[in-house]
N, C-alpha and C. Protein backbone atom coordinates (compact mmCIF):
# COMPACT_ATOMS: atom_id res chain seq x y z
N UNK A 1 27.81 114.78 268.69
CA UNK A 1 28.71 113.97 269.48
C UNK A 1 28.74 112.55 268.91
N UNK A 2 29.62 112.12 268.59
CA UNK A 2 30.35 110.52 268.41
C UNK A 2 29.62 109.89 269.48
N UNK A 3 29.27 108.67 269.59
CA UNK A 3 28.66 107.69 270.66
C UNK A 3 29.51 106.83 270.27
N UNK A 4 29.79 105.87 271.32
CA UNK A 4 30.61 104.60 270.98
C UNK A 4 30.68 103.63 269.91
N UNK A 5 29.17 103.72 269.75
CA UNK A 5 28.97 103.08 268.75
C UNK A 5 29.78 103.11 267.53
N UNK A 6 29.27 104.62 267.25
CA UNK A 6 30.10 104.83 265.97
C UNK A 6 31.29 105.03 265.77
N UNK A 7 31.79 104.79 267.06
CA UNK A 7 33.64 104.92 267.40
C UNK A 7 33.94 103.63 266.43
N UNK A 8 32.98 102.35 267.11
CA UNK A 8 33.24 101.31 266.59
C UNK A 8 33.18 100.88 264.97
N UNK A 9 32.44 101.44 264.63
CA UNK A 9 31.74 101.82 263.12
C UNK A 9 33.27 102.50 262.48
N UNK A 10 33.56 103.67 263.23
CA UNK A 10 34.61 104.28 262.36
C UNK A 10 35.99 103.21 262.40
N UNK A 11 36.46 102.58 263.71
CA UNK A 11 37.41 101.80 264.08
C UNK A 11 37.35 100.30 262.75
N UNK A 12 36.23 100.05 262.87
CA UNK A 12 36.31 99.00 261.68
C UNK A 12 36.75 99.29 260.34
N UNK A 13 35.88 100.91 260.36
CA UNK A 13 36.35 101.07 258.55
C UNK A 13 38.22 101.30 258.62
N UNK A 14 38.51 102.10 259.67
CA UNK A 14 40.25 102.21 259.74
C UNK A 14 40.37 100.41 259.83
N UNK A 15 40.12 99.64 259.98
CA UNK A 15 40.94 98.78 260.55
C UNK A 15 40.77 98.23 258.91
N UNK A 16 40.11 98.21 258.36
CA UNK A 16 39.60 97.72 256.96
C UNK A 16 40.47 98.60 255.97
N UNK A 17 40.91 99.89 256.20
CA UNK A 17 41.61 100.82 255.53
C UNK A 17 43.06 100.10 255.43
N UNK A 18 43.38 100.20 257.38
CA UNK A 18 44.76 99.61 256.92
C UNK A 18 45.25 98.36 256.94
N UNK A 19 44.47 97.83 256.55
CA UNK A 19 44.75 96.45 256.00
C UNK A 19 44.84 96.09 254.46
N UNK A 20 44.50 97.31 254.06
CA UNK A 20 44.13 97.43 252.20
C UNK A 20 42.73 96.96 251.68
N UNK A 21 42.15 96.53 252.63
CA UNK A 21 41.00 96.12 251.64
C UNK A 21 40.12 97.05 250.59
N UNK A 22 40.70 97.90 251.17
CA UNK A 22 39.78 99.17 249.95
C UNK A 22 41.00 99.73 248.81
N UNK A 23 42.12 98.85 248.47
CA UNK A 23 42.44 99.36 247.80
C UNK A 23 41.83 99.08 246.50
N UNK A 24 41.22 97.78 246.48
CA UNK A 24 39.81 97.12 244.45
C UNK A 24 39.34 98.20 244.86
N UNK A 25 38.60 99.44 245.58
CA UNK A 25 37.12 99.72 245.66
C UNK A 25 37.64 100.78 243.69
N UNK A 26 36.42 100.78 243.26
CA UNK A 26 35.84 101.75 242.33
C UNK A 26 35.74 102.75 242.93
N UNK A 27 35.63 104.30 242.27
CA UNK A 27 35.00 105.07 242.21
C UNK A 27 33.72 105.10 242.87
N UNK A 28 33.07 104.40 242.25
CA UNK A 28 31.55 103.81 242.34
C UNK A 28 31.98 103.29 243.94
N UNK A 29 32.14 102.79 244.30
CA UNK A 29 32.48 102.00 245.37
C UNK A 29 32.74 102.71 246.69
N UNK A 30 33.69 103.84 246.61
CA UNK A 30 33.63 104.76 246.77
C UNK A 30 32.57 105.83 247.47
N UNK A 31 32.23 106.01 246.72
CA UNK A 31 30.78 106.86 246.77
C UNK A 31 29.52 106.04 247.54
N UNK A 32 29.31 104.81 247.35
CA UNK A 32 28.74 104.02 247.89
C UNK A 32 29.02 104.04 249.54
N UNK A 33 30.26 103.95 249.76
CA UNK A 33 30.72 104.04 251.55
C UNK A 33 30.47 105.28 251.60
N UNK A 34 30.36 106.19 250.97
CA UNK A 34 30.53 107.56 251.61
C UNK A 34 28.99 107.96 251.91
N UNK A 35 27.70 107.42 250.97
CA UNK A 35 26.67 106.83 251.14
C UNK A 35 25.97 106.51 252.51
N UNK A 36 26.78 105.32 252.82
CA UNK A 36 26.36 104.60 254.11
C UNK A 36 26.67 105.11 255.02
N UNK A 37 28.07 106.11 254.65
CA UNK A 37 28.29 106.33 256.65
C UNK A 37 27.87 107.83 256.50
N UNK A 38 26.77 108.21 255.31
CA UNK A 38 25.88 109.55 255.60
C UNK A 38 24.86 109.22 256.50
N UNK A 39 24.42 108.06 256.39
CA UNK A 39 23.01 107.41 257.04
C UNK A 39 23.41 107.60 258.39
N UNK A 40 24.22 107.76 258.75
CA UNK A 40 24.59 107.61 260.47
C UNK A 40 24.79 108.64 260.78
N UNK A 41 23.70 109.64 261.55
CA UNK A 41 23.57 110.67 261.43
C UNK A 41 24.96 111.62 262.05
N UNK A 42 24.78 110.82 263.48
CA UNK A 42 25.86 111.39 264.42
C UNK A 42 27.49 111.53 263.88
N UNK A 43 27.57 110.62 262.80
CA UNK A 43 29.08 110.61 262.25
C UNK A 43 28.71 111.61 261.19
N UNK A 44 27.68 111.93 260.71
CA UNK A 44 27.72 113.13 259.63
C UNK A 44 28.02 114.12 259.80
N UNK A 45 27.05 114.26 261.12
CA UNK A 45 27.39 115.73 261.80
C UNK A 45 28.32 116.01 262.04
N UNK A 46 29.91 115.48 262.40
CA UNK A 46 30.53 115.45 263.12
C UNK A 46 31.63 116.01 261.56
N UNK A 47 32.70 117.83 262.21
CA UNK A 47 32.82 118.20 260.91
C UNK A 47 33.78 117.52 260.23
N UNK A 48 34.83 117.56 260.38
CA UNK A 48 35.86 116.30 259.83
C UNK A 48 35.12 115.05 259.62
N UNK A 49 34.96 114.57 260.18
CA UNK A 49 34.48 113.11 259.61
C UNK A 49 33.48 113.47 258.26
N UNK A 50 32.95 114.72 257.88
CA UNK A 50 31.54 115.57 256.82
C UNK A 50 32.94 115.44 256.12
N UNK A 51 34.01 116.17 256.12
CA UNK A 51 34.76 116.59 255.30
C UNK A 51 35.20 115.57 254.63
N UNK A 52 35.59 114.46 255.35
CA UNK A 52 36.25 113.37 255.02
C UNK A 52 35.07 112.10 253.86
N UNK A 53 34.14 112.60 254.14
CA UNK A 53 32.90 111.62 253.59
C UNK A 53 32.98 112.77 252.15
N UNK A 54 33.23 113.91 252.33
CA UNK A 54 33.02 114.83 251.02
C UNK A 54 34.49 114.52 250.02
N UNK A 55 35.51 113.66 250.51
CA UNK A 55 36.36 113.29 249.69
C UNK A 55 36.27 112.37 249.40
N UNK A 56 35.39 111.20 250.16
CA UNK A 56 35.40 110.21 249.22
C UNK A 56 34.09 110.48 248.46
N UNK A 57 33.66 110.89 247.92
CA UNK A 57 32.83 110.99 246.79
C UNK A 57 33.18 111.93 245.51
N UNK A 58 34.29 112.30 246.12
CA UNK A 58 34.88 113.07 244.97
C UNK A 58 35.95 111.96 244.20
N UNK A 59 36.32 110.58 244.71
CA UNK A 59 37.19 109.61 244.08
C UNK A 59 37.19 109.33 242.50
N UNK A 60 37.93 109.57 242.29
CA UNK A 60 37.98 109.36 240.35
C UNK A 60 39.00 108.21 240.20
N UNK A 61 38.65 107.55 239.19
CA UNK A 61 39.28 106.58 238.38
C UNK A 61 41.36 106.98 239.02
N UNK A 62 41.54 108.01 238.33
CA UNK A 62 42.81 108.29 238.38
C UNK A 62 43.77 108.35 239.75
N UNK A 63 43.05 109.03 240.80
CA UNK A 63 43.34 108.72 242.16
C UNK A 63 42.86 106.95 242.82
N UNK A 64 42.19 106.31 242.18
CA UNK A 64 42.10 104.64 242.67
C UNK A 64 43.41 103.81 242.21
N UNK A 65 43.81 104.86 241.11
CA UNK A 65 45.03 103.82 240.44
C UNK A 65 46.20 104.04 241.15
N UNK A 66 46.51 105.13 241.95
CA UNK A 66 47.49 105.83 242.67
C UNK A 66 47.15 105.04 244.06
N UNK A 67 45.92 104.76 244.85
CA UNK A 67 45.92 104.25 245.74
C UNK A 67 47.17 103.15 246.65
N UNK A 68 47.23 102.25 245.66
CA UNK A 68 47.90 101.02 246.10
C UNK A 68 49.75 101.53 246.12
N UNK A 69 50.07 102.83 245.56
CA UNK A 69 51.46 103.16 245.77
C UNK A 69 51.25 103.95 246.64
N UNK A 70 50.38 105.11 247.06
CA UNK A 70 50.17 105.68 248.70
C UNK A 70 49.99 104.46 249.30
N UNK A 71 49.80 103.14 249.47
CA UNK A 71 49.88 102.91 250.60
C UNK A 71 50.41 101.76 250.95
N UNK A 72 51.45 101.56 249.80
CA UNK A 72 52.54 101.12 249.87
C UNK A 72 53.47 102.32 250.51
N UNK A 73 53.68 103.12 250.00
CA UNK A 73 54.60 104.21 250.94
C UNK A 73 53.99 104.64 252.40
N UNK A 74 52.75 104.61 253.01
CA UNK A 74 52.71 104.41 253.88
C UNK A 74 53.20 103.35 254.96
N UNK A 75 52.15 101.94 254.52
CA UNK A 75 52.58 101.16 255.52
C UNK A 75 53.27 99.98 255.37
N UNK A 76 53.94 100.19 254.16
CA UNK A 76 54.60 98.83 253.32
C UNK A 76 56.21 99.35 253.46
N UNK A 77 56.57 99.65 252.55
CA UNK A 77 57.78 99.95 252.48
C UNK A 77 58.48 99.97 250.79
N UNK A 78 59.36 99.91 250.50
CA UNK A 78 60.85 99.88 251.19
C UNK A 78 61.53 100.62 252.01
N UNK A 79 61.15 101.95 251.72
CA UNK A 79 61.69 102.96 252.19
C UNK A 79 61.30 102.97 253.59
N UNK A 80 61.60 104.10 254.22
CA UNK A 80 61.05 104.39 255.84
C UNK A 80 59.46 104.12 255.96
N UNK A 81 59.26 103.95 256.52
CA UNK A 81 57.58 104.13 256.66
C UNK A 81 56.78 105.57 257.04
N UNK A 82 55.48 105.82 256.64
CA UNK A 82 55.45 107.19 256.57
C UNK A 82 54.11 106.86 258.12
N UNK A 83 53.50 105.74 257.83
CA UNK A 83 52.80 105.43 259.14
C UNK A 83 52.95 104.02 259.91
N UNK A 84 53.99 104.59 260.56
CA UNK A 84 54.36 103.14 261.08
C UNK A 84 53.34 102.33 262.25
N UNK A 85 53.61 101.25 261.94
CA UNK A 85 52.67 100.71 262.96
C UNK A 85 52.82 100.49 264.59
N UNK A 86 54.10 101.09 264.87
CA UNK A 86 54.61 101.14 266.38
C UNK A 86 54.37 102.89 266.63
């Protein structure tokens, strides 16, 4: 079970997501967050959030460079937005 806590824990890293700050991260970098939020047990356990920690450690060079145009087509634009913020 999720505890609030780590609601908050996960809410920061989204809020840090969509704001771009992880679009510099490395590879390395990468793997490093996926790292830290193993340490927390209750978010490990939890299966999606396992699944989701098992993709970021699979991050390669080639998908970091693609990053910043997913998410420009997400929450940037020109086009429609694919996650809008309303």
């Amino acid at each position: 079970m999720v505890t609030t806590m780590d609601r908050l824990i996960l809410y920061e890293l989204f809020q840090h997501y969509y704001s771009g700050d992880f679009l510099p991260f490395t590879p390395k970098e990468w793997k490093e967050l996926a790292a830290l939020l193993k340490e927390i047990p209750t978010i490990y356990s939890n299966k999606q959030i396992n699944q989701a920690i098992s993709i970021l450690e699979e991050v390669t060079e080639e998908i970091t460079q693609t990053l910043p145009y997913d998410y420009n087509r997400l929450f940037v634009g020109p086009d429609q937005l694919l996650a809008s913020p309303f």
